[in-house]
C-alpha atoms as a PDB file:
ATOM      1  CA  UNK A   1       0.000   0.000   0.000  1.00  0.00           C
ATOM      2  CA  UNK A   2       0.893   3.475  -0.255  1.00  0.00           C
ATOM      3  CA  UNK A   3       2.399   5.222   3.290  1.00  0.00           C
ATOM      4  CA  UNK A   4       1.910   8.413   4.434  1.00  0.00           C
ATOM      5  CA  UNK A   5       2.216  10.777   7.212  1.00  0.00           C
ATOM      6  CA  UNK A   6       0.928  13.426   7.931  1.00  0.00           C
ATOM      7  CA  UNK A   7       2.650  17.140   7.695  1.00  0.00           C
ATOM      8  CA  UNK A   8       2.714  19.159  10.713  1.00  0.00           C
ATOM      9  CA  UNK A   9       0.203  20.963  12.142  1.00  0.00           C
ATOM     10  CA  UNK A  10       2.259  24.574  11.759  1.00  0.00           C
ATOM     11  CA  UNK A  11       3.012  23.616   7.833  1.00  0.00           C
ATOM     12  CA  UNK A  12      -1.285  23.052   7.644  1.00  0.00           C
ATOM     13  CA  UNK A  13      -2.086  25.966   9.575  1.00  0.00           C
ATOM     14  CA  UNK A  14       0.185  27.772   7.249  1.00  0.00           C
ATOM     15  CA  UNK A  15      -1.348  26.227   3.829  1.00  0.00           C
ATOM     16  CA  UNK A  16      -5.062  27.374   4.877  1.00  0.00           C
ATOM     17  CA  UNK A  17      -4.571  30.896   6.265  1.00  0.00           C
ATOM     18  CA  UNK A  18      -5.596  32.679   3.402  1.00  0.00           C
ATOM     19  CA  UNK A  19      -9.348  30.992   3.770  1.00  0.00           C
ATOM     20  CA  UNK A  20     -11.913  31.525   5.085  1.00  0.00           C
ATOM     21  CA  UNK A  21     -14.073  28.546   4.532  1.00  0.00           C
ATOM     22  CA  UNK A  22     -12.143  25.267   3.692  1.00  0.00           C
ATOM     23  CA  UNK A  23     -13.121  21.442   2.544  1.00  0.00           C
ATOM     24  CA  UNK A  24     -10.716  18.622   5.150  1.00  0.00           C
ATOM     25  CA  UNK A  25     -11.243  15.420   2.507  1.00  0.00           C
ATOM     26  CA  UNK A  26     -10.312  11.952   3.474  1.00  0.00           C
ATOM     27  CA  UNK A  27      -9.593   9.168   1.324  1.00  0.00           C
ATOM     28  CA  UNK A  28     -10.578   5.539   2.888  1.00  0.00           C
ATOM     29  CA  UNK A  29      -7.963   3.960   0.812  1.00  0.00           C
ATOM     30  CA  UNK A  30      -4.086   3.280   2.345  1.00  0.00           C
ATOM     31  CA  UNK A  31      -4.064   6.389   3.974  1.00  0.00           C
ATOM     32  CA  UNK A  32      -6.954   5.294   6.139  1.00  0.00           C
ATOM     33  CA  UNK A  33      -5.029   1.993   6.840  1.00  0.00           C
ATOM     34  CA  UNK A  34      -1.571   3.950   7.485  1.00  0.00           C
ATOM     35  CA  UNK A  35      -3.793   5.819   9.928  1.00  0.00           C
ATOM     36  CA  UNK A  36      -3.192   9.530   8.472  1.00  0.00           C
ATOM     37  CA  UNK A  37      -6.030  10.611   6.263  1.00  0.00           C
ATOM     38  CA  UNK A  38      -9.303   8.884   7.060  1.00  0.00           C
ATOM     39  CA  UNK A  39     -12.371   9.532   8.438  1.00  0.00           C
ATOM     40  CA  UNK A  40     -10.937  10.129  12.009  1.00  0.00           C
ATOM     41  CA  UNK A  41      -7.941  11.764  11.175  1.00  0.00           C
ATOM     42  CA  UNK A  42      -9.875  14.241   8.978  1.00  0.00           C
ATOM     43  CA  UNK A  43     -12.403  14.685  12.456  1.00  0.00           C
ATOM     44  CA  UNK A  44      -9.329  15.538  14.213  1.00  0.00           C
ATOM     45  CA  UNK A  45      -7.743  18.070  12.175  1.00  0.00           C
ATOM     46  CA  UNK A  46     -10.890  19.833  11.074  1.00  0.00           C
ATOM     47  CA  UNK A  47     -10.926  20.387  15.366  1.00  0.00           C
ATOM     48  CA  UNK A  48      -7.517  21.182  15.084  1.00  0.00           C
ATOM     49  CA  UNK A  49      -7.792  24.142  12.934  1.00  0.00           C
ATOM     50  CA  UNK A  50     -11.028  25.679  14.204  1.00  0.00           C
ATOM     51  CA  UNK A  51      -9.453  25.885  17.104  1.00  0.00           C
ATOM     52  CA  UNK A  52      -6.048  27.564  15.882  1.00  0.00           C
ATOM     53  CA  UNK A  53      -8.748  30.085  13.912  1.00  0.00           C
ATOM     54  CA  UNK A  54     -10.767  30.723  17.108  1.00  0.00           C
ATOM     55  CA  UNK A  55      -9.957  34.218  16.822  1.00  0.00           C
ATOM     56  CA  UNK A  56     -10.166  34.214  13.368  1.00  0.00           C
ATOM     57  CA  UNK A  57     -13.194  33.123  11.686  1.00  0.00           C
ATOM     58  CA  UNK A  58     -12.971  29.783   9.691  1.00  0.00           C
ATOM     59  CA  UNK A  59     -15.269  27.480   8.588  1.00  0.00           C
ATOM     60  CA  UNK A  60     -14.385  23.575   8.169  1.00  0.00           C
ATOM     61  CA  UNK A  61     -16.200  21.042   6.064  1.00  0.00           C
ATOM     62  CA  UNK A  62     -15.461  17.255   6.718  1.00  0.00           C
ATOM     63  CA  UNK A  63     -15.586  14.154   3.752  1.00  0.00           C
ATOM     64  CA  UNK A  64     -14.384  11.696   3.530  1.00  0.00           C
ATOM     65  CA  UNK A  65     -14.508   9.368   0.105  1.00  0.00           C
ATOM     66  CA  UNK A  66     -13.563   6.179  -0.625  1.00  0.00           C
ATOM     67  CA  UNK A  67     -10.670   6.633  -2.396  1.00  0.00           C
ATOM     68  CA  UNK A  68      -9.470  10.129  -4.221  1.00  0.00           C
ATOM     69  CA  UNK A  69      -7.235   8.210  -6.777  1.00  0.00           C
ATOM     70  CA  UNK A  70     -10.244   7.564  -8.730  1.00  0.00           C
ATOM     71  CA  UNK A  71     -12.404  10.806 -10.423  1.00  0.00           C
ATOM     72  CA  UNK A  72     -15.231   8.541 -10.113  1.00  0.00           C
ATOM     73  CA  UNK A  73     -15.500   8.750  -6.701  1.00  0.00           C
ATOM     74  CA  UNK A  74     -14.099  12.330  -6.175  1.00  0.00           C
ATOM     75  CA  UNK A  75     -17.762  12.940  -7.512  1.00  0.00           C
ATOM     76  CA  UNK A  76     -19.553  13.107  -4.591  1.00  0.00           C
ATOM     77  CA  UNK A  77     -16.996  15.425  -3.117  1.00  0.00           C
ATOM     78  CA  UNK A  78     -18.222  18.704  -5.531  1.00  0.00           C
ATOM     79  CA  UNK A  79     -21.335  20.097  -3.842  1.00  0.00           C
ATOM     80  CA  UNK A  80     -18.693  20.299  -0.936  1.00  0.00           C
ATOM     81  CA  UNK A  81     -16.373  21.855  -3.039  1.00  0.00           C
ATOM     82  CA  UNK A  82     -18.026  24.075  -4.534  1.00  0.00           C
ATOM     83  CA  UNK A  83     -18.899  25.771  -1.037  1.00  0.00           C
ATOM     84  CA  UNK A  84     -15.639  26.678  -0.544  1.00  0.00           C
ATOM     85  CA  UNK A  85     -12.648  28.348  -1.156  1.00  0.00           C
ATOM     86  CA  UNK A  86      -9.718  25.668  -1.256  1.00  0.00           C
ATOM     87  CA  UNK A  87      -9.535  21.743  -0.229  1.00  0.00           C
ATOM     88  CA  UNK A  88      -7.498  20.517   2.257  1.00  0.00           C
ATOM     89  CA  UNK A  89      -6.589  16.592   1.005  1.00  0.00           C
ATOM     90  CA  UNK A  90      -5.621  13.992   3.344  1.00  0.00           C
ATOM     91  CA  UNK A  91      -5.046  11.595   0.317  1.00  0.00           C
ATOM     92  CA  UNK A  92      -1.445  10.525  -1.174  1.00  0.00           C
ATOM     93  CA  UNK A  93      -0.367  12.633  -3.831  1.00  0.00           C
ATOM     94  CA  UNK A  94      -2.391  11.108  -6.232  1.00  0.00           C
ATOM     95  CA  UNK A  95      -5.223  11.733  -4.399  1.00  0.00           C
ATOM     96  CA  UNK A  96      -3.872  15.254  -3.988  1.00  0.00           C
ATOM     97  CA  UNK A  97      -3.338  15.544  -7.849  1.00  0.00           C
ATOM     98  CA  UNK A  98      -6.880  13.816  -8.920  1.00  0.00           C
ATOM     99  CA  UNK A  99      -8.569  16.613  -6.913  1.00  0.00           C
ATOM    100  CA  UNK A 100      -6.723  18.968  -8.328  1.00  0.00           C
ATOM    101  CA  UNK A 101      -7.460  17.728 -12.505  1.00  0.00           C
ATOM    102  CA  UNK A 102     -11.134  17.724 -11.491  1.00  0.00           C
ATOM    103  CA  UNK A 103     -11.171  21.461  -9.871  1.00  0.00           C
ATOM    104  CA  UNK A 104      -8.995  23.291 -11.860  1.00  0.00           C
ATOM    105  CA  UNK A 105     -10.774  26.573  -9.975  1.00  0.00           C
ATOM    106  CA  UNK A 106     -10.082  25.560  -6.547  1.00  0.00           C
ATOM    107  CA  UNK A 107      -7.078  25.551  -4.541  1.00  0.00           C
ATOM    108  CA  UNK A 108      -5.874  21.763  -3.419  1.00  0.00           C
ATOM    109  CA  UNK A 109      -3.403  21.866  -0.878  1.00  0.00           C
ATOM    110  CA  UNK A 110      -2.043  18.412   0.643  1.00  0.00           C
ATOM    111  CA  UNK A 111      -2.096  17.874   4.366  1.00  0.00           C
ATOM    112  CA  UNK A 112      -0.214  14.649   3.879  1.00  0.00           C
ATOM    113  CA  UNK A 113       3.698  13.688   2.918  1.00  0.00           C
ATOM    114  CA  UNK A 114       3.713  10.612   0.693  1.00  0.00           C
ATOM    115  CA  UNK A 115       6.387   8.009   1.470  1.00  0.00           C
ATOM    116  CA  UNK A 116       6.547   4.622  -0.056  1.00  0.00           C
ATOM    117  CA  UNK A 117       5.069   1.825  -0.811  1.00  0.00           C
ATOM    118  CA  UNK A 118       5.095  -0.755   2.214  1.00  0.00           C
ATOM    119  CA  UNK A 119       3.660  -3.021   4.823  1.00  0.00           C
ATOM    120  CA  UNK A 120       2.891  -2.722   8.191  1.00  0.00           C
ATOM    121  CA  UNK A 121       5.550  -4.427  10.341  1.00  0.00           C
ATOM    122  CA  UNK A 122       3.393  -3.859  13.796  1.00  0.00           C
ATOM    123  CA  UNK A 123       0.906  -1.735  14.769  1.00  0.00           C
ATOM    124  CA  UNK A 124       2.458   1.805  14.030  1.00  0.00           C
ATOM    125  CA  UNK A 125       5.321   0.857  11.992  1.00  0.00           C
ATOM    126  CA  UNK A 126       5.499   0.676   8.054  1.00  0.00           C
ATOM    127  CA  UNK A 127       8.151  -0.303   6.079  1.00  0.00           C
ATOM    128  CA  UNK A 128       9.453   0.703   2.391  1.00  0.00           C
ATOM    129  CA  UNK A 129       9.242  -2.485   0.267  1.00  0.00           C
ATOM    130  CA  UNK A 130       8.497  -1.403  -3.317  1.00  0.00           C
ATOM    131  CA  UNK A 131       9.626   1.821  -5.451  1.00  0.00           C
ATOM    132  CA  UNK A 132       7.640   0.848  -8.370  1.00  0.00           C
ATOM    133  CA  UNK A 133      11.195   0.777 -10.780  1.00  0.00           C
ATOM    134  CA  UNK A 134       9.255  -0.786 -13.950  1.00  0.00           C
ATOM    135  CA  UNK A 135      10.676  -4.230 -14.132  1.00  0.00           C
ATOM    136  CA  UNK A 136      10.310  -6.261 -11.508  1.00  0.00           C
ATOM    137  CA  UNK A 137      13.357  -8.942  -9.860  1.00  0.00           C
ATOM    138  CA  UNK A 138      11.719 -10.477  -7.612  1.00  0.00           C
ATOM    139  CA  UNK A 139      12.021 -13.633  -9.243  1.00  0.00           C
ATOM    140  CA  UNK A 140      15.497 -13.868  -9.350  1.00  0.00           C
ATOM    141  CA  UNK A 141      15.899 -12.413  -5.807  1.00  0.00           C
ATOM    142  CA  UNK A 142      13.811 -14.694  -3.898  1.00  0.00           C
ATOM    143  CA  UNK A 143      11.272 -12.168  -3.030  1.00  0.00           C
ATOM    144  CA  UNK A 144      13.374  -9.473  -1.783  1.00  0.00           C
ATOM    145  CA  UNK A 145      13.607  -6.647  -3.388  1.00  0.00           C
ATOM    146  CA  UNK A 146      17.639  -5.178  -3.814  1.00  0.00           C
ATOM    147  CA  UNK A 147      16.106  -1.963  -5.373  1.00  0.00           C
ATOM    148  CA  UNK A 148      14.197  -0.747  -2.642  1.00  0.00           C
ATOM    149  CA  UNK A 149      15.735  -2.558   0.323  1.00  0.00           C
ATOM    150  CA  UNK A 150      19.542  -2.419  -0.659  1.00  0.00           C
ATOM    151  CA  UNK A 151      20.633   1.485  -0.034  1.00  0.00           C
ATOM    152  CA  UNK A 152      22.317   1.024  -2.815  1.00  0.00           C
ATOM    153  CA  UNK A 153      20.116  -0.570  -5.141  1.00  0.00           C
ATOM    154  CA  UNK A 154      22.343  -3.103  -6.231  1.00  0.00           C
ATOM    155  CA  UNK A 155      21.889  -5.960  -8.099  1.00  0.00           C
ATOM    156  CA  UNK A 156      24.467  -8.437  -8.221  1.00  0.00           C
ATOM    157  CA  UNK A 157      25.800  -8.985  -4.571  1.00  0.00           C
ATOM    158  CA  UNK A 158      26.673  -6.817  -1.209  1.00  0.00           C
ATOM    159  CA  UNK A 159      28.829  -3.416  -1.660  1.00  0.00           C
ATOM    160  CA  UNK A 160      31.764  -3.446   0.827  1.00  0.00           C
ATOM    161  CA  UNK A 161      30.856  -1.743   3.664  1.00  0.00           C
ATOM    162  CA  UNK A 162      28.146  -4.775   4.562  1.00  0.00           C
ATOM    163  CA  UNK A 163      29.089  -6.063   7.949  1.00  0.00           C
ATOM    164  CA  UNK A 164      27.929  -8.702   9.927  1.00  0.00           C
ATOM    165  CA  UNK A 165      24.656  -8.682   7.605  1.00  0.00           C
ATOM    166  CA  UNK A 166      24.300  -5.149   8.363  1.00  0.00           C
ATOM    167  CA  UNK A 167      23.869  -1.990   6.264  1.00  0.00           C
ATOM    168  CA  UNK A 168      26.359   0.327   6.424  1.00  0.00           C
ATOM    169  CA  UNK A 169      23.931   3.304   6.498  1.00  0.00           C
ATOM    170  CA  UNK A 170      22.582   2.124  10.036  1.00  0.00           C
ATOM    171  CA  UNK A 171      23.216  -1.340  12.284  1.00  0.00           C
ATOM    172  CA  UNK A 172      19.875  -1.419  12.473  1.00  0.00           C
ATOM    173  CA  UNK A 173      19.301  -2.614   8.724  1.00  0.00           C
ATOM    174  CA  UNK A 174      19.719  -5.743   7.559  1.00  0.00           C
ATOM    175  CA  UNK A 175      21.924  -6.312   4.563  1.00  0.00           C
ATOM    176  CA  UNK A 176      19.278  -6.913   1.777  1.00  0.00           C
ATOM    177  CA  UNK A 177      21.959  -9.007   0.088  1.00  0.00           C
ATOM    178  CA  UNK A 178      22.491 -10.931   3.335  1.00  0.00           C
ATOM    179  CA  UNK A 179      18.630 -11.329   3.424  1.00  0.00           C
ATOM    180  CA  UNK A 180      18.738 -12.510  -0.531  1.00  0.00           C
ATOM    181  CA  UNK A 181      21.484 -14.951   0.066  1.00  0.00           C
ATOM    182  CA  UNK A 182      20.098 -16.348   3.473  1.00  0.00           C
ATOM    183  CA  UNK A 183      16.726 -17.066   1.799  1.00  0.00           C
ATOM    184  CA  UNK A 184      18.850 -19.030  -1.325  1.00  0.00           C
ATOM    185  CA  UNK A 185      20.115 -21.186   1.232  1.00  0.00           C
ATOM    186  CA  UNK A 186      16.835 -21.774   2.919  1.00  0.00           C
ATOM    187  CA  UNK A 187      15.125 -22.846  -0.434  1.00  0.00           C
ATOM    188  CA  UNK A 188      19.448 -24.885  -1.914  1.00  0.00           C
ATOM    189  CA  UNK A 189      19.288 -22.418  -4.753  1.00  0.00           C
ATOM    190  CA  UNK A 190      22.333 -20.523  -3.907  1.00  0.00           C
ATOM    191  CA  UNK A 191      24.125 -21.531  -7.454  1.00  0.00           C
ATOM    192  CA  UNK A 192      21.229 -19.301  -9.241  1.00  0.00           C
ATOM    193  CA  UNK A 193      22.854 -16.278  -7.432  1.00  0.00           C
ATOM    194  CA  UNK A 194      25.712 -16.851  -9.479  1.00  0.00           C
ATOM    195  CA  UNK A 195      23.939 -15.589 -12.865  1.00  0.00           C
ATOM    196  CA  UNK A 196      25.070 -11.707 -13.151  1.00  0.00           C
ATOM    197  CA  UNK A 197      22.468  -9.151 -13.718  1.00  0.00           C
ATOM    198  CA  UNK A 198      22.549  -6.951 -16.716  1.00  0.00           C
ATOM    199  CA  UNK A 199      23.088  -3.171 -15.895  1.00  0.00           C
ATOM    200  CA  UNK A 200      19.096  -2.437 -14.636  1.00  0.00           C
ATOM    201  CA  UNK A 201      17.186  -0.281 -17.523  1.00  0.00           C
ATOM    202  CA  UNK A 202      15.872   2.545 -15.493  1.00  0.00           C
ATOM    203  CA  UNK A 203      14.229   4.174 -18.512  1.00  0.00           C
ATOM    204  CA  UNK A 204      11.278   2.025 -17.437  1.00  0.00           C
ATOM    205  CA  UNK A 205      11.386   4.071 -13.938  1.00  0.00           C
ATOM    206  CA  UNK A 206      11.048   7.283 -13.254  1.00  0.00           C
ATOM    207  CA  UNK A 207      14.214   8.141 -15.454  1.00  0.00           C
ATOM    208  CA  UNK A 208      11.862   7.761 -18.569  1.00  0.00           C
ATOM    209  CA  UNK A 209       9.576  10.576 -17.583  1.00  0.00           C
ATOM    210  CA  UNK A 210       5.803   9.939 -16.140  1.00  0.00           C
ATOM    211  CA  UNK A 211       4.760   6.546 -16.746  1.00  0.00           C
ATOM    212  CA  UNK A 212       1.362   5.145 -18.133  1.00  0.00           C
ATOM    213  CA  UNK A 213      -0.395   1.411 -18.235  1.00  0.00           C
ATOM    214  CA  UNK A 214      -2.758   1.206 -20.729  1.00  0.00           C
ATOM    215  CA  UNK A 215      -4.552  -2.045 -20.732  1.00  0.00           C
ATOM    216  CA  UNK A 216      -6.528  -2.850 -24.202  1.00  0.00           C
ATOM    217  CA  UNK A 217      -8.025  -5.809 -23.209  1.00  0.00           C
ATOM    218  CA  UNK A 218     -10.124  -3.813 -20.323  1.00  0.00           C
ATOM    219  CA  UNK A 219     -10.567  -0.498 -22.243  1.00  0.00           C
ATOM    220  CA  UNK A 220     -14.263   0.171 -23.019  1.00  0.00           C
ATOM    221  CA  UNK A 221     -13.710   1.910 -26.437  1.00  0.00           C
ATOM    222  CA  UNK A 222     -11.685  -1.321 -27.489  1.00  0.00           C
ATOM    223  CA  UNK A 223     -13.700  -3.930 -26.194  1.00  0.00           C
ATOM    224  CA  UNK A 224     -16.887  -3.247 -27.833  1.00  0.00           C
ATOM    225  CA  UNK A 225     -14.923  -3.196 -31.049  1.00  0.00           C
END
């Protein structure tokens, strides 16, 4: 899923200070499971910021949809919208962005800093496990991803500051390559590690510009053809 936090509450106060009437909008999608934009956490910061605007006049609507990367259900977010002056989103920046396409007259600030894309290691703790790089290893890797979880993003083997299975950014990181070649031993595959990786093509990554999946087996205009 996609992890977020969520900015401060001096860096929000800041964004919706010019307003005087302003929409908070949830999205029930990750950012509801990553606990930092759903319904509740839109309750609490619409309180938040009356309360910092006591003195100063401000009105706060609440909604909350189901999830803002989709225009279709953005929807039922314009009567709202169109009662006020800007939209505070408590989406990922996709969400943030989507809102923004469909209102090209409104303000839509985001309350939220996007991460990664992770899992939930325990109750309040997320970790990075994907960076969406285009063309996929996993298979080769043993379902750990070097990209994203080698600081390095290296893909044939530990650099030389791995110690004792360790990162050398922090102690407290594994090795991804220690992981990689632990989990070849597990499964007595460990010769398959010896096949060398051709240089990664990141042109299918963010180095190639914004990226797009068209699917012509599911498109509407193609299928009735």
């Amino acid at each position: 899923m996609i992890v977020a936090e969520a900015k401060t509450l001096e860096e929000i106060f800041q964004l919706v200070e010019p307003f005087k009437k302003i929409l908070v909008a949830g999205c029930g999608g990750c950012v509801t499971v990553c606990m930092a934009g759903g319904a509740k956490e839109v309750g609490l910061l619409a309180s938040a910021i009356r309360l910092s605007r006591r003195n100063n006049q401000l009105e706060v609507l609440e909604q909350t949809v189901l999830r803002q990367c989709e225009y279709e259900f953005n929807r039922e977010l314009s009567s709202s919208v169109s009662e006020v002056e800007a939209v505070l989103s408590l989406a990922c920046g996709v969400g943030v962005q989507s809102l923004a396409e469909q209102n090209p007259d409104k303000p839509v600030l985001p309350g939220l800093n996007t991460k990664f894309m992770g899992l939930p290691l325990e109750q309040g703790v997320w970790a990075e496990r994907c960076q969406g790089c285009g063309e996929c290893v996993l298979d080769k890797t043993f379902g750990i991803c070097p990209i994203t979880r080698c600081s390095k993003s290296l893909l044939n083997g530990p650099c030389g500051g791995s110690q004792g299975g360790k990162c050398e950014i922090d102690p407290d990181v594994p090795c991804a390559w220690q992981l990689i070649y632990d989990k070849a031993i597990s499964l007595g595959q460990v010769d398959r590690l010896r096949h060398i990786q051709p240089v990664k093509d990141w042109s299918k990554s963010r180095d190639g510009g914004p990226r797009k999946v068209v699917r012509g087996d599911v498109r509407l205009d193609e299928i009735g053809q």
